[in-house]
C-alpha atoms as a PDB file:
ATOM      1  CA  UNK A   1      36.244  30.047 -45.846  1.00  0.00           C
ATOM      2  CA  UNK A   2      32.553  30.574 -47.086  1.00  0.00           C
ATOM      3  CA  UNK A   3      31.240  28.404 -49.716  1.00  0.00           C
ATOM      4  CA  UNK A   4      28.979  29.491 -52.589  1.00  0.00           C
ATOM      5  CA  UNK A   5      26.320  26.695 -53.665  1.00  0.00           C
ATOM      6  CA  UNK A   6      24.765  27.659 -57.241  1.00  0.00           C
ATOM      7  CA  UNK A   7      22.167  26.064 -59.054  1.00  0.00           C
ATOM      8  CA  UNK A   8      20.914  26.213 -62.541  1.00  0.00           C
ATOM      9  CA  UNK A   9      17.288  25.235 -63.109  1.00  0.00           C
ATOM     10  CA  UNK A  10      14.769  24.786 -66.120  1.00  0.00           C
ATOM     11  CA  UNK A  11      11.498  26.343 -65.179  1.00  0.00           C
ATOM     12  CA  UNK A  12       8.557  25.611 -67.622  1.00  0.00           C
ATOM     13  CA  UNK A  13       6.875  29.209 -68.350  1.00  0.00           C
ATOM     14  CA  UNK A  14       3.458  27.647 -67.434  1.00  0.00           C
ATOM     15  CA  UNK A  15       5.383  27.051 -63.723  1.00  0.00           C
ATOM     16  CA  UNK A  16       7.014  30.449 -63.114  1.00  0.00           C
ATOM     17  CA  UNK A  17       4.715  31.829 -60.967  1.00  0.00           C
ATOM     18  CA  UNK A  18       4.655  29.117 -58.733  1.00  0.00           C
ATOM     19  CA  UNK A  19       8.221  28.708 -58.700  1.00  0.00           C
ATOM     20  CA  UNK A  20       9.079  32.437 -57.681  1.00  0.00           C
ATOM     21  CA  UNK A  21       6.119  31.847 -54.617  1.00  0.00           C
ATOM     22  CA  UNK A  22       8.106  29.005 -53.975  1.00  0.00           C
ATOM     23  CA  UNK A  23      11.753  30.546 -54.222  1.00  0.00           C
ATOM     24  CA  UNK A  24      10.559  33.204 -51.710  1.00  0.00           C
ATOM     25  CA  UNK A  25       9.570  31.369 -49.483  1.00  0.00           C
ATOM     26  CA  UNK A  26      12.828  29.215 -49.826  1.00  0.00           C
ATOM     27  CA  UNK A  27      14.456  31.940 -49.169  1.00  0.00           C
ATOM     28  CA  UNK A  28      12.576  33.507 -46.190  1.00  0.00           C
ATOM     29  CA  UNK A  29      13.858  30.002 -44.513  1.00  0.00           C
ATOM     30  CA  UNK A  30      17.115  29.690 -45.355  1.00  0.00           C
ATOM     31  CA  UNK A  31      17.566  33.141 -44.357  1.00  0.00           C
ATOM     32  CA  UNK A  32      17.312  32.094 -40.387  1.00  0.00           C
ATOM     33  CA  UNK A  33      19.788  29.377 -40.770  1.00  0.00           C
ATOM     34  CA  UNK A  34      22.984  29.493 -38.696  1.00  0.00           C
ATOM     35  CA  UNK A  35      25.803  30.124 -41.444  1.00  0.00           C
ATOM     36  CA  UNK A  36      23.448  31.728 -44.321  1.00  0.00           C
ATOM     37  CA  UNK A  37      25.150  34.595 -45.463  1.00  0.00           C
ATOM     38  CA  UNK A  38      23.238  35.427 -48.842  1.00  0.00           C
ATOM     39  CA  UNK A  39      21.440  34.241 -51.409  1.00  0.00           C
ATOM     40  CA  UNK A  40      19.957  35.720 -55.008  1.00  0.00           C
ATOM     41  CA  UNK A  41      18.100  34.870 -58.139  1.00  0.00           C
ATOM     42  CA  UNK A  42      19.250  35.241 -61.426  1.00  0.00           C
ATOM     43  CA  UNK A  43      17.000  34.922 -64.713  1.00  0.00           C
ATOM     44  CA  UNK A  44      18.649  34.214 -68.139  1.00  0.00           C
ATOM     45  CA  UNK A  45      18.071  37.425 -70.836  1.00  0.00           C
ATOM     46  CA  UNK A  46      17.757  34.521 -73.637  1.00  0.00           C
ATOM     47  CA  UNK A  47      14.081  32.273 -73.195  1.00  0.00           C
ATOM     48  CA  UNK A  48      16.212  29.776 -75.796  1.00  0.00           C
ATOM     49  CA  UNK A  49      18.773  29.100 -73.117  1.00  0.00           C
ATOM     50  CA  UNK A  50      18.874  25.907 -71.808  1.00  0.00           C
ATOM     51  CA  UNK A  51      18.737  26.749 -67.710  1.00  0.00           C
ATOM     52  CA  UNK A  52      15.661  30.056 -67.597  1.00  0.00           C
ATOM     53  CA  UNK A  53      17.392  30.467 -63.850  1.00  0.00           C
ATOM     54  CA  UNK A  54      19.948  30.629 -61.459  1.00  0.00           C
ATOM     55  CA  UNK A  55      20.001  30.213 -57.189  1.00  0.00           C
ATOM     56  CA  UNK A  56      22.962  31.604 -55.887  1.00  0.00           C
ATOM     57  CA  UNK A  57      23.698  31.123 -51.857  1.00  0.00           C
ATOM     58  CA  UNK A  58      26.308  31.736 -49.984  1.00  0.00           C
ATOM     59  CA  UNK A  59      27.385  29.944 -46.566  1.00  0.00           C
ATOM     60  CA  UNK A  60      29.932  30.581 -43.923  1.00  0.00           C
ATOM     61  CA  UNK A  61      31.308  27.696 -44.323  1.00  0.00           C
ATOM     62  CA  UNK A  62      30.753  23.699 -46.322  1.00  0.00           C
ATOM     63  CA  UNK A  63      29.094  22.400 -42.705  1.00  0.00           C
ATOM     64  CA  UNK A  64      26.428  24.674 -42.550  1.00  0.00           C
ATOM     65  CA  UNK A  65      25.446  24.387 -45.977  1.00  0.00           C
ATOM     66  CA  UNK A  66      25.592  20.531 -45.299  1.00  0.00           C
ATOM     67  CA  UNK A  67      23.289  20.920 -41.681  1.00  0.00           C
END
């Protein structure tokens, strides 16, 4: 059964460059990892929310998320 890891995260606007640069290349690597099946980005449509964005990935299964 795959698993689905999600994380919410508060990105200060003066960071959001960096952060993007730094989700890319987060997910250039995870992307060669035995089990990886996805992963995406989500951005919140309201700046007064309290999480800006969202990491979803997706794994084959709990292990390989876990390696």
């Amino acid at each position: 059964m795959s698993v689905t890891f999600i994380n919410a995260l508060n990105i200060p606007p003066s960071r959001e460059a960096e952060f993007l640069e730094k989700w890319d290349r987060g997910a250039d690597y995870i992307r060669g990892r035995a089990g990886f099946v996805s992963t995406s980005l989500h951005r919140s449509l309201s700046p007064s929310y309290r999480y800006q964005y969202f990491t979803v990935a997706v794994w084959e299964t709990a292990e390989h998320l876990l390696r």
